[in-house]
N, C-alpha and C. Protein backbone atom coordinates (compact mmCIF):
# COMPACT_ATOMS: atom_id res chain seq x y z
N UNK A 1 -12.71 -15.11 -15.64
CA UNK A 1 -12.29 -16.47 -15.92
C UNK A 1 -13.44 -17.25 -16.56
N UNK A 2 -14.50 -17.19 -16.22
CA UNK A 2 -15.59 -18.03 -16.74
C UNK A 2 -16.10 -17.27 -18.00
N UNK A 3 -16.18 -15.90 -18.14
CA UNK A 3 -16.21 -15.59 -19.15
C UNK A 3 -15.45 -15.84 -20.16
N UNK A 4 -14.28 -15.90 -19.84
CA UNK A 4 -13.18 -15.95 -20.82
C UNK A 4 -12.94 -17.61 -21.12
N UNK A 5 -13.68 -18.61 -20.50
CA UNK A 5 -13.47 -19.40 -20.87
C UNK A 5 -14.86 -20.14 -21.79
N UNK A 6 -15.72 -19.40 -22.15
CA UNK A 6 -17.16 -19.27 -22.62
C UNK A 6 -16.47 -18.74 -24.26
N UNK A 7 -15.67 -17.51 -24.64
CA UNK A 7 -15.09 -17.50 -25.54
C UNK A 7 -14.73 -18.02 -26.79
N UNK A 8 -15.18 -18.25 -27.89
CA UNK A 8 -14.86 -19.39 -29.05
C UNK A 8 -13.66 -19.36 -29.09
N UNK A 9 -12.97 -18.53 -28.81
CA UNK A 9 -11.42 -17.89 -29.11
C UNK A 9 -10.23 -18.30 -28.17
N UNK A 10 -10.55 -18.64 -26.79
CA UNK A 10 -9.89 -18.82 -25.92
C UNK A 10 -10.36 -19.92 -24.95
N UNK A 11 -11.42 -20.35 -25.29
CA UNK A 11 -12.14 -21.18 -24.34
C UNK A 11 -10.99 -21.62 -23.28
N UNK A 12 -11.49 -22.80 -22.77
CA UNK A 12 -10.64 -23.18 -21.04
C UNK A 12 -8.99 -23.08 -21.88
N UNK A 13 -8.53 -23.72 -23.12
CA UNK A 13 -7.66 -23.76 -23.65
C UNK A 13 -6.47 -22.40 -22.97
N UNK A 14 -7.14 -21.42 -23.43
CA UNK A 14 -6.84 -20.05 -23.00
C UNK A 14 -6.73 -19.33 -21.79
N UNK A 15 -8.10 -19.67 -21.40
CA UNK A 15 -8.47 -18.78 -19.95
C UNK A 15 -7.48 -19.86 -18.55
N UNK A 16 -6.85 -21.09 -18.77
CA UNK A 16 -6.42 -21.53 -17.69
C UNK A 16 -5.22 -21.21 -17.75
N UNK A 17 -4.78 -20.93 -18.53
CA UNK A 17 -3.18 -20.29 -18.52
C UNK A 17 -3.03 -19.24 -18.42
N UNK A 18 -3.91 -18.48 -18.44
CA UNK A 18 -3.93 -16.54 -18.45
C UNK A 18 -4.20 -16.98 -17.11
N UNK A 19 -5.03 -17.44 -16.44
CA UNK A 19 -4.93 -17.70 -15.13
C UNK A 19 -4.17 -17.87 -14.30
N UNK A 20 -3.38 -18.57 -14.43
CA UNK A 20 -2.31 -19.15 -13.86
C UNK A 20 -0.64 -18.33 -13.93
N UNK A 21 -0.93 -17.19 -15.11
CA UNK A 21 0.11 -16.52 -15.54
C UNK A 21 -0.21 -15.08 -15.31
N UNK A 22 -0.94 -14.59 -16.01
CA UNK A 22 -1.37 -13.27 -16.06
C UNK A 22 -2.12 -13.01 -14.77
N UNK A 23 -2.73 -13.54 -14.31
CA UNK A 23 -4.12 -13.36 -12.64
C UNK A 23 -3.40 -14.17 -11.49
N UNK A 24 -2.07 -14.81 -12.23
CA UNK A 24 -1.39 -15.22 -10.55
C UNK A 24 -1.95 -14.72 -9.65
N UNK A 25 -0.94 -13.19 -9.40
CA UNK A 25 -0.63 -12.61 -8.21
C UNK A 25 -2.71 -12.33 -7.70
N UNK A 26 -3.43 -11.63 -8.63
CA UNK A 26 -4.37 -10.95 -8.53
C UNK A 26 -5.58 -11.62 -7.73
N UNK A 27 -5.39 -13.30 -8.05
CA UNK A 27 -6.30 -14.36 -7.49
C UNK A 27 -5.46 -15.75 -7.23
N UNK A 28 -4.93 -15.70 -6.04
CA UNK A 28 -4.89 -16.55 -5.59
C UNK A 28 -5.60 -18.00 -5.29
N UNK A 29 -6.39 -18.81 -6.04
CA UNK A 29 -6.87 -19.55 -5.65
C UNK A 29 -6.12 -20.52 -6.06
N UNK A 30 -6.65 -21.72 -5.80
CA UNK A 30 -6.25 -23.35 -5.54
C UNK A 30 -6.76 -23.92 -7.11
N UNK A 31 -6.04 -24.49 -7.94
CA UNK A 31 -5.79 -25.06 -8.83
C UNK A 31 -7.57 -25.24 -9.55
N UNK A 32 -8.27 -25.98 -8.28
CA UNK A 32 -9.55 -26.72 -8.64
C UNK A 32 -10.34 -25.75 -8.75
N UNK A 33 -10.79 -24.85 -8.21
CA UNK A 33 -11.16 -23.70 -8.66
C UNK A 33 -11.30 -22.54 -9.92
N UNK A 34 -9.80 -22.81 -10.46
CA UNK A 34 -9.61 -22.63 -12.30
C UNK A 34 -10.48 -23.32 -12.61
N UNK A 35 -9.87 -24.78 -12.21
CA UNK A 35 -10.45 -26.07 -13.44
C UNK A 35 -12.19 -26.02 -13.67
N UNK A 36 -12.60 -25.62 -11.89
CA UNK A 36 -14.14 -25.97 -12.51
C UNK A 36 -14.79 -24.47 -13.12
N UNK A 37 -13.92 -23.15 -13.02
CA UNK A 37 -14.56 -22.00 -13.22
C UNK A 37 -14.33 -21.94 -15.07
N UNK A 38 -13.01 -22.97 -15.35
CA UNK A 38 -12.72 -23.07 -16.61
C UNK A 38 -13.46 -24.04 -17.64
N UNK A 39 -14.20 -25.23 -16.81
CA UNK A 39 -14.82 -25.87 -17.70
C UNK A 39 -15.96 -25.66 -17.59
N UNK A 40 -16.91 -24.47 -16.79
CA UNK A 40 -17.94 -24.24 -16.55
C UNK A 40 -18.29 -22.81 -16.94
N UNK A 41 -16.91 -22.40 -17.88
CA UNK A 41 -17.19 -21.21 -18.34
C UNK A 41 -17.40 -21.69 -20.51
N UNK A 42 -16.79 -22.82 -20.31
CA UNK A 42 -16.48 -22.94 -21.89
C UNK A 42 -17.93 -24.33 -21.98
N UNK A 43 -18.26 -24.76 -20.99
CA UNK A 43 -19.62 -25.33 -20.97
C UNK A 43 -20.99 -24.53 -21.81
N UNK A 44 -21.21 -23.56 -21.05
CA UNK A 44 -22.10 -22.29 -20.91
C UNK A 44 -22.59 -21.92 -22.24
N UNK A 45 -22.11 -21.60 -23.60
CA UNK A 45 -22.21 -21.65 -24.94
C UNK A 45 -23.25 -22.84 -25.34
N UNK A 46 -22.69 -23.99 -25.37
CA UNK A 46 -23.22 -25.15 -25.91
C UNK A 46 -24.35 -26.03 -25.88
N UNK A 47 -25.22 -25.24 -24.91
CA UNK A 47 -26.72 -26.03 -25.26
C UNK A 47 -27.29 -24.79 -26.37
N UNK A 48 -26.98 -23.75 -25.77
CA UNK A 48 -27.51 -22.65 -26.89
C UNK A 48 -27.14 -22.98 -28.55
N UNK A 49 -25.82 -23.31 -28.70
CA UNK A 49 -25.23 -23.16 -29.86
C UNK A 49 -26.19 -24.73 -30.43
N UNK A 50 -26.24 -25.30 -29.57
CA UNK A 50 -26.64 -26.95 -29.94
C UNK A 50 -28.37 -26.65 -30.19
N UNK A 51 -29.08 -25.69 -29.95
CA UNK A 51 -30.33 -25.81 -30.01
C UNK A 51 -31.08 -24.66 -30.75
N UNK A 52 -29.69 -23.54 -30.87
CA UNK A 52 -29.80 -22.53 -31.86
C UNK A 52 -29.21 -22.16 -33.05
N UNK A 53 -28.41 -23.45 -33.53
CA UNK A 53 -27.46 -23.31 -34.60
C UNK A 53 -28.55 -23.11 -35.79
N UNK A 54 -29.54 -24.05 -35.55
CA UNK A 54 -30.32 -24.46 -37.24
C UNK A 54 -31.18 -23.60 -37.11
N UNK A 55 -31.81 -23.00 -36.58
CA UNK A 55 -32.44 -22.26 -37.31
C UNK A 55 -32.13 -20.45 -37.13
N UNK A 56 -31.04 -20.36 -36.44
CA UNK A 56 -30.34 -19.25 -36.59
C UNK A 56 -29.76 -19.06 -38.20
N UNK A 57 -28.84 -20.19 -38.31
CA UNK A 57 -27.88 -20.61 -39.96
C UNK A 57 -29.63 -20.34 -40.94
N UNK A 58 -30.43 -21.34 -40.17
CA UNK A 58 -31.84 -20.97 -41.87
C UNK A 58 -31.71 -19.64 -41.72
N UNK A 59 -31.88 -18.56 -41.47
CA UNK A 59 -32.35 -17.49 -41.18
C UNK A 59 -31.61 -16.65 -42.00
N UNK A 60 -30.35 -16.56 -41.36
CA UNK A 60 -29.05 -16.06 -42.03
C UNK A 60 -28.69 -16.29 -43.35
N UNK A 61 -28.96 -17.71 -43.74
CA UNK A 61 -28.75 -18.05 -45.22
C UNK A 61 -29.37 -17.13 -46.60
N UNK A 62 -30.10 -16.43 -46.08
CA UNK A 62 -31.11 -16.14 -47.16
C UNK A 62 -30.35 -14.69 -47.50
N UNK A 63 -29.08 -14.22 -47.17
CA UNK A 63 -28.36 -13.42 -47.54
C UNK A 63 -26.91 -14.19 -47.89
N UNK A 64 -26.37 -14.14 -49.05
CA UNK A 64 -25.71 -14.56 -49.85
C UNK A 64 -24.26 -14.64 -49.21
N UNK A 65 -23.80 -13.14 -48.72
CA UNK A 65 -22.84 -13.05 -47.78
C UNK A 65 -22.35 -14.32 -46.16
N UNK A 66 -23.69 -14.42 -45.68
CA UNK A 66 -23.99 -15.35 -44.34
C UNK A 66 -24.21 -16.79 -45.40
N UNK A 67 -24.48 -17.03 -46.43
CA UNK A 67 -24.80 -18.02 -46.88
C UNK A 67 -23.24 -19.01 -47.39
N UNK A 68 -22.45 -18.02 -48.18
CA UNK A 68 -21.19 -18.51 -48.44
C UNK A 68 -19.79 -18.39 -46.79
N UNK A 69 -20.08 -17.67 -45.84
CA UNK A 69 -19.75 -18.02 -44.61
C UNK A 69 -19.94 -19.02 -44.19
N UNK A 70 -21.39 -19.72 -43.79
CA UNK A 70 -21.84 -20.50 -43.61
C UNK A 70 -21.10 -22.25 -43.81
N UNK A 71 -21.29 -21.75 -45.72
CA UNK A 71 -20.75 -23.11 -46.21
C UNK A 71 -19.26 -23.10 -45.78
N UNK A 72 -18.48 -22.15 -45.69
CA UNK A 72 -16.72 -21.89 -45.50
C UNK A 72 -16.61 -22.69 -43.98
N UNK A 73 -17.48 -21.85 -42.99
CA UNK A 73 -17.13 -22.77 -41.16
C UNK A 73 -17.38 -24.42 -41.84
N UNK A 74 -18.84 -24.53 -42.38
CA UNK A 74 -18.64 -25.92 -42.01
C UNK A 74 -18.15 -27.15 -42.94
N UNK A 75 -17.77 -26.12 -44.42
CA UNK A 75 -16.61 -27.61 -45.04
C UNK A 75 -15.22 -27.60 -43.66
N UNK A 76 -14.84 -26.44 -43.50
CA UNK A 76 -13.58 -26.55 -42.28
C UNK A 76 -13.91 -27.62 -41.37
N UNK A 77 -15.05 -27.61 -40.66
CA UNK A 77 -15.59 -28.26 -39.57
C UNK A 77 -15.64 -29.83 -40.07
N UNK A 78 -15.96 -29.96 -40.89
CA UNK A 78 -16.36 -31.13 -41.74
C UNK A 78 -15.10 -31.61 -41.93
N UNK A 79 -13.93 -30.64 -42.30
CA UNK A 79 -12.69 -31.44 -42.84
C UNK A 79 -11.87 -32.02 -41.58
N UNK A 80 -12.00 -31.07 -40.26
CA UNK A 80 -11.39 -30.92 -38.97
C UNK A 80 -12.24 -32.23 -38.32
N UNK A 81 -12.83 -32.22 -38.34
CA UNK A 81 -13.82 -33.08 -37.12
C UNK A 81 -14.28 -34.61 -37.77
N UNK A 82 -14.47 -34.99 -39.28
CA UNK A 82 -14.97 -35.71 -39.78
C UNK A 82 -15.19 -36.97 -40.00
N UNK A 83 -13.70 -37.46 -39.85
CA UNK A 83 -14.01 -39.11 -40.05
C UNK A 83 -14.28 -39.81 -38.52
N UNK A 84 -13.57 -39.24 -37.10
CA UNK A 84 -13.71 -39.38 -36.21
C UNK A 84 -14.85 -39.56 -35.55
N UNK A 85 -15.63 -38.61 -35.60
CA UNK A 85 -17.29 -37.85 -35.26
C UNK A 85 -18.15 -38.92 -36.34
N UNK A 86 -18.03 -38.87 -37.23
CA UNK A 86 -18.40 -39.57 -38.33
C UNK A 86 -18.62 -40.92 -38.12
N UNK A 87 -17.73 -41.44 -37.63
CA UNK A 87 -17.29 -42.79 -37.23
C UNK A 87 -17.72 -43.21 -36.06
N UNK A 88 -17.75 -42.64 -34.90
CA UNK A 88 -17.81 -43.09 -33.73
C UNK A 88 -18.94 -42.33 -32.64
N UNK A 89 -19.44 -40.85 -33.88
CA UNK A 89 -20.41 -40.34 -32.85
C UNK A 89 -20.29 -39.42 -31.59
N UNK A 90 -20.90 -39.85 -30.72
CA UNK A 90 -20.68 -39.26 -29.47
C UNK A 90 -19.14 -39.85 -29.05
N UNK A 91 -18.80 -40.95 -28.94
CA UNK A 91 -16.94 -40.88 -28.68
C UNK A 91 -16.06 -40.11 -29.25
N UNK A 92 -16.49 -39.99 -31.15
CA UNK A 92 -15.51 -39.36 -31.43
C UNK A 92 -15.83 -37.71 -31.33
N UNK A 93 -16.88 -37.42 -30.95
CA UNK A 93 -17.14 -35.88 -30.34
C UNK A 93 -16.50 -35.71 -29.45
N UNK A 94 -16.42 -36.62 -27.98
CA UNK A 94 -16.25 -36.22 -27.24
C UNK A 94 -14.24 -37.01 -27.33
N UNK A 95 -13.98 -37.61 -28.29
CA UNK A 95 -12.03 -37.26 -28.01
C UNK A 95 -11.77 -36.40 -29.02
N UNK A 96 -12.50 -35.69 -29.78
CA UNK A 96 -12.11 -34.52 -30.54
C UNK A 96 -12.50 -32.94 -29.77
N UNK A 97 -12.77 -33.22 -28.65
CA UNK A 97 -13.12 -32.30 -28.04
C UNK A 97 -12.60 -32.16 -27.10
N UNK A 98 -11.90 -33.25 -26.24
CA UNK A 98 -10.47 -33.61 -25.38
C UNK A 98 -9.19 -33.40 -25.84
N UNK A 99 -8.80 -33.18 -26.77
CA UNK A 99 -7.27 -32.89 -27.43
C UNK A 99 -7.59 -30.89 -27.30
N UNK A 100 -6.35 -31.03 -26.53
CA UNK A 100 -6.33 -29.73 -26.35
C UNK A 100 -5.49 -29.10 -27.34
N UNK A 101 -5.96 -28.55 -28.20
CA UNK A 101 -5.42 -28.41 -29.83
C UNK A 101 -6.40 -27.10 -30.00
N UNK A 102 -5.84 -25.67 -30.66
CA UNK A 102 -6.43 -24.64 -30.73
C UNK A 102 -7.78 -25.25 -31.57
N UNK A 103 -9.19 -24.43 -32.03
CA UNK A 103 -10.25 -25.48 -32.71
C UNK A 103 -10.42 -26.49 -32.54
N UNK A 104 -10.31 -27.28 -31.36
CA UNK A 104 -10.84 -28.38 -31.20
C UNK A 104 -11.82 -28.03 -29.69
N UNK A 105 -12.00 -27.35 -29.39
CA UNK A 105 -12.96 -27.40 -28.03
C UNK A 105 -14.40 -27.25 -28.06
N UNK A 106 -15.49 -27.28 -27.13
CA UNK A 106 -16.32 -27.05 -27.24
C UNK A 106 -17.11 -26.14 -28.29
N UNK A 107 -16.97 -25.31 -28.36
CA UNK A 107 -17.58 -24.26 -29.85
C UNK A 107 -17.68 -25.26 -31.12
N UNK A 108 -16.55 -26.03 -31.66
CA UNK A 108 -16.32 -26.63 -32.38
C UNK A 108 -17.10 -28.04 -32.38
N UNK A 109 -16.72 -28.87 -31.01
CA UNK A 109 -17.43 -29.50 -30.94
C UNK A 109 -18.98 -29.60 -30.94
N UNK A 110 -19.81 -28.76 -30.61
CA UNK A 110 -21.14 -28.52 -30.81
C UNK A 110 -21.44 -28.17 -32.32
N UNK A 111 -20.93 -27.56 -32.88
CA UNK A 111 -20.50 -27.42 -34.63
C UNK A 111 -20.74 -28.54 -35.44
N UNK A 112 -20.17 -29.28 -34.84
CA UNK A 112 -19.86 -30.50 -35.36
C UNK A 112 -21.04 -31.77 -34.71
N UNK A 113 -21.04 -31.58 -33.66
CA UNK A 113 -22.48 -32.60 -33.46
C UNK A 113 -23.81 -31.45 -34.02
N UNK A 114 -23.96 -30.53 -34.52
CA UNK A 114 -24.92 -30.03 -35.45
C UNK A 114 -24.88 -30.75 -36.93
N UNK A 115 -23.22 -30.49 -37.35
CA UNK A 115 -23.66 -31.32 -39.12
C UNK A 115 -23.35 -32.55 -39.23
N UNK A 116 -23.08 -33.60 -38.35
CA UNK A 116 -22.96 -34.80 -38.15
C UNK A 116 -24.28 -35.20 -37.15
N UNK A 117 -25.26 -34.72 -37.07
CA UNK A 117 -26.13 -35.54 -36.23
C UNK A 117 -26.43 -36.26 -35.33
N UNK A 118 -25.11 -35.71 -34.49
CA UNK A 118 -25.35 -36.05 -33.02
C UNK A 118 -26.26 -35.38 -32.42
N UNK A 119 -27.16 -36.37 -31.70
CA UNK A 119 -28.32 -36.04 -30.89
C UNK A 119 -28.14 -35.26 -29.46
N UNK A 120 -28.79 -34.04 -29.75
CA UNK A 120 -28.07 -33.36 -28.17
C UNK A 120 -28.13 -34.13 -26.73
N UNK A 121 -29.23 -35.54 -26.35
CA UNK A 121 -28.83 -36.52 -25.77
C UNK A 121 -27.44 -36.79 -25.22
N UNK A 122 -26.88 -36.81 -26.56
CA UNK A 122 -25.42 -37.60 -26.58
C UNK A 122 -24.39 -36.37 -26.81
N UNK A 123 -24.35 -35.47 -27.52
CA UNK A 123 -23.82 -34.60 -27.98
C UNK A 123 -23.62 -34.06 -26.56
N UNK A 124 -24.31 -33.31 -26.09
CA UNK A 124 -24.15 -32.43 -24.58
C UNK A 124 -23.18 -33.18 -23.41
N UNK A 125 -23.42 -34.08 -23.03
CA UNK A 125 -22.43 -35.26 -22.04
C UNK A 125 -21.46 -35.25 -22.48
N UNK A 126 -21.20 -35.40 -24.20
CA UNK A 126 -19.88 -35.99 -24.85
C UNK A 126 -18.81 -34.74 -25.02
N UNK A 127 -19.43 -33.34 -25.24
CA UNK A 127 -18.81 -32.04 -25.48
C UNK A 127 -18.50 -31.87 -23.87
N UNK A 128 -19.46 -32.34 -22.60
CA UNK A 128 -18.97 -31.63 -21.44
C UNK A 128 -17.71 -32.87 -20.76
N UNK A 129 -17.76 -34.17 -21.10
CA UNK A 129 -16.55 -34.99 -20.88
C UNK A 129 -15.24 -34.90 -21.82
N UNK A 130 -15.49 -34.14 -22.66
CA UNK A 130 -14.60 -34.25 -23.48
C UNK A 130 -13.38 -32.83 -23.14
N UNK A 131 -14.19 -32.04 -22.43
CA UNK A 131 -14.13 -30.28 -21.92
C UNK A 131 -13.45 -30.57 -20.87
N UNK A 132 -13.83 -31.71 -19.67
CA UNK A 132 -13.28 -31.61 -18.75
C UNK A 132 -11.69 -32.32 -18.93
N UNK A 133 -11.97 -33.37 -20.00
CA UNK A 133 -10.81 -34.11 -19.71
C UNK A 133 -9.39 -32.93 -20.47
N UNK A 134 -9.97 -31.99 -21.19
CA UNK A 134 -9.41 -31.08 -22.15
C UNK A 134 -9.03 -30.23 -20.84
N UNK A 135 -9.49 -29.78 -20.14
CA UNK A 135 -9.41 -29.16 -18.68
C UNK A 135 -8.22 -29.65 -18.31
N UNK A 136 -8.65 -30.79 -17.60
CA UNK A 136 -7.36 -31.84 -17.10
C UNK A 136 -6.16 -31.61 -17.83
N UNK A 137 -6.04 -31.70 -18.64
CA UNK A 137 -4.39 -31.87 -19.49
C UNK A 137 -4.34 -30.51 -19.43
N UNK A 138 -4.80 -29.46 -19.96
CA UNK A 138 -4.23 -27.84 -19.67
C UNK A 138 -3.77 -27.81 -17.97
N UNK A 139 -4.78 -28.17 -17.28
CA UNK A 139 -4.31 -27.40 -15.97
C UNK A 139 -2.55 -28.49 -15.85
N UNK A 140 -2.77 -29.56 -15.78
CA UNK A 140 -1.33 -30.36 -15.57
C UNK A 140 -0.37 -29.50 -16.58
N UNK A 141 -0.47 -29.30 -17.65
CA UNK A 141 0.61 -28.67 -18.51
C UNK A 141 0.77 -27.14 -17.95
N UNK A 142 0.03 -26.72 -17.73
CA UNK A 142 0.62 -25.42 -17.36
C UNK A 142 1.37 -25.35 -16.01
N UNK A 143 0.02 -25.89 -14.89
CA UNK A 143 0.70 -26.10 -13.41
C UNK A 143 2.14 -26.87 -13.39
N UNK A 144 2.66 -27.71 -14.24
CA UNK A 144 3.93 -28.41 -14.79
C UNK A 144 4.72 -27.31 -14.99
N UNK A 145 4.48 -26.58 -15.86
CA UNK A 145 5.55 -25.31 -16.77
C UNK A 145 5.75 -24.70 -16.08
N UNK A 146 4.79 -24.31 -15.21
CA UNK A 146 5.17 -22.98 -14.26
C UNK A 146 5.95 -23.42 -12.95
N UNK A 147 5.58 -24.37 -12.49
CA UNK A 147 6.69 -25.15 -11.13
C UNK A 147 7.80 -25.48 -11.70
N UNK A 148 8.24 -25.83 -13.00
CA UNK A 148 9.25 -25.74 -13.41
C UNK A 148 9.91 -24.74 -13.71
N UNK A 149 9.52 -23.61 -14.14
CA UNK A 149 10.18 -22.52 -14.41
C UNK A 149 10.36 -21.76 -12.84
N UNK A 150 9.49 -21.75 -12.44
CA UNK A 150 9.82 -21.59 -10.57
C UNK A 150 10.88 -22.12 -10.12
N UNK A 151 10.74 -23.38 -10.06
CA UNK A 151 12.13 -24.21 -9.71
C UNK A 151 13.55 -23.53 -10.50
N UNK A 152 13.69 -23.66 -11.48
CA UNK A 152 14.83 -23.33 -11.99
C UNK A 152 15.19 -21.81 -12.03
N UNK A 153 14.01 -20.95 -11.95
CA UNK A 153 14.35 -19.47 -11.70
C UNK A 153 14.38 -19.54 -9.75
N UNK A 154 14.64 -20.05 -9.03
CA UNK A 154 14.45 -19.99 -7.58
C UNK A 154 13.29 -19.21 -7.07
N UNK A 155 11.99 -19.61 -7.84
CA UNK A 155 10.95 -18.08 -7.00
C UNK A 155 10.34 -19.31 -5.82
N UNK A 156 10.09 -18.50 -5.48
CA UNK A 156 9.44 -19.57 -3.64
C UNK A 156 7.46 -18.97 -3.88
């Protein structure tokens, strides 16, 4: 679970519903337990990514292949994240990082306070409030779906 929620691919987005669906039966635990193993798994990435992006990317650039990659993530990032982040900074990091929307979570968000110049100060707090509140709405939507589909299929 914490691994899987560390993931660029699946972050908490992912790992709380495979939880809740796929690891039912296997782990029984109590709701809060996802939530904090889920936002403390998709946490875990982001001081690294925030303190190793630039001069990992210099490094890499100097091959043509990593260089035109490079520019491809972050016009995307730039187009995805931009006027918001742009605008408002650490707020709009951290409600573009709260919409639980595939590419919008942490990975992204640290991405994005790299080419917008959020200060890891602000950047780090704003990606981990923004994670939890992104937390929050997955676990309610799923824990929702599934008591509902319980209910109406009669499982006890």
């Amino acid at each position: 679970m914490l691994v899987l929620s560390a993931f660029p691919l699946t972050e908490l987005r992912g790992s709380i519903p495979i939880a809740w669906t796929v690891m039912r039966d296997a782990w029984a635990w109590p709701w809060w337990k996802t939530y904090l193993l889920a936002v403390g798994g998709n946490l875990l990435p982001v001081p690294f990514i925030l303190w190793f992006l630039e001069p990992v990317t210099g490094f890499l650039r100097r091959w043509m292949v990593f260089d035109r990659f490079f520019d491809w993530l972050f016009d995307r990032t730039r187009r995805r994240a931009g006027e918001k982040i742009r605008k408002y900074q650490a707020l709009g990091l951290m409600l573009f990082v709260a919409v639980p929307l595939p590419v919008t979570g942490a990975w992204t968000g640290a991405l994005a306070a790299f080419l917008f110049g959020v200060p890891r100060k602000s950047a780090i707090p704003s990606i981990a409030l923004g994670v939890a509140v992104a937390g929050i709405v997955v676990t309610l939507v799923v824990s929702g779906a599934i008591a509902g589909l319980d209910f109406l299929l009669g499982v006890d």
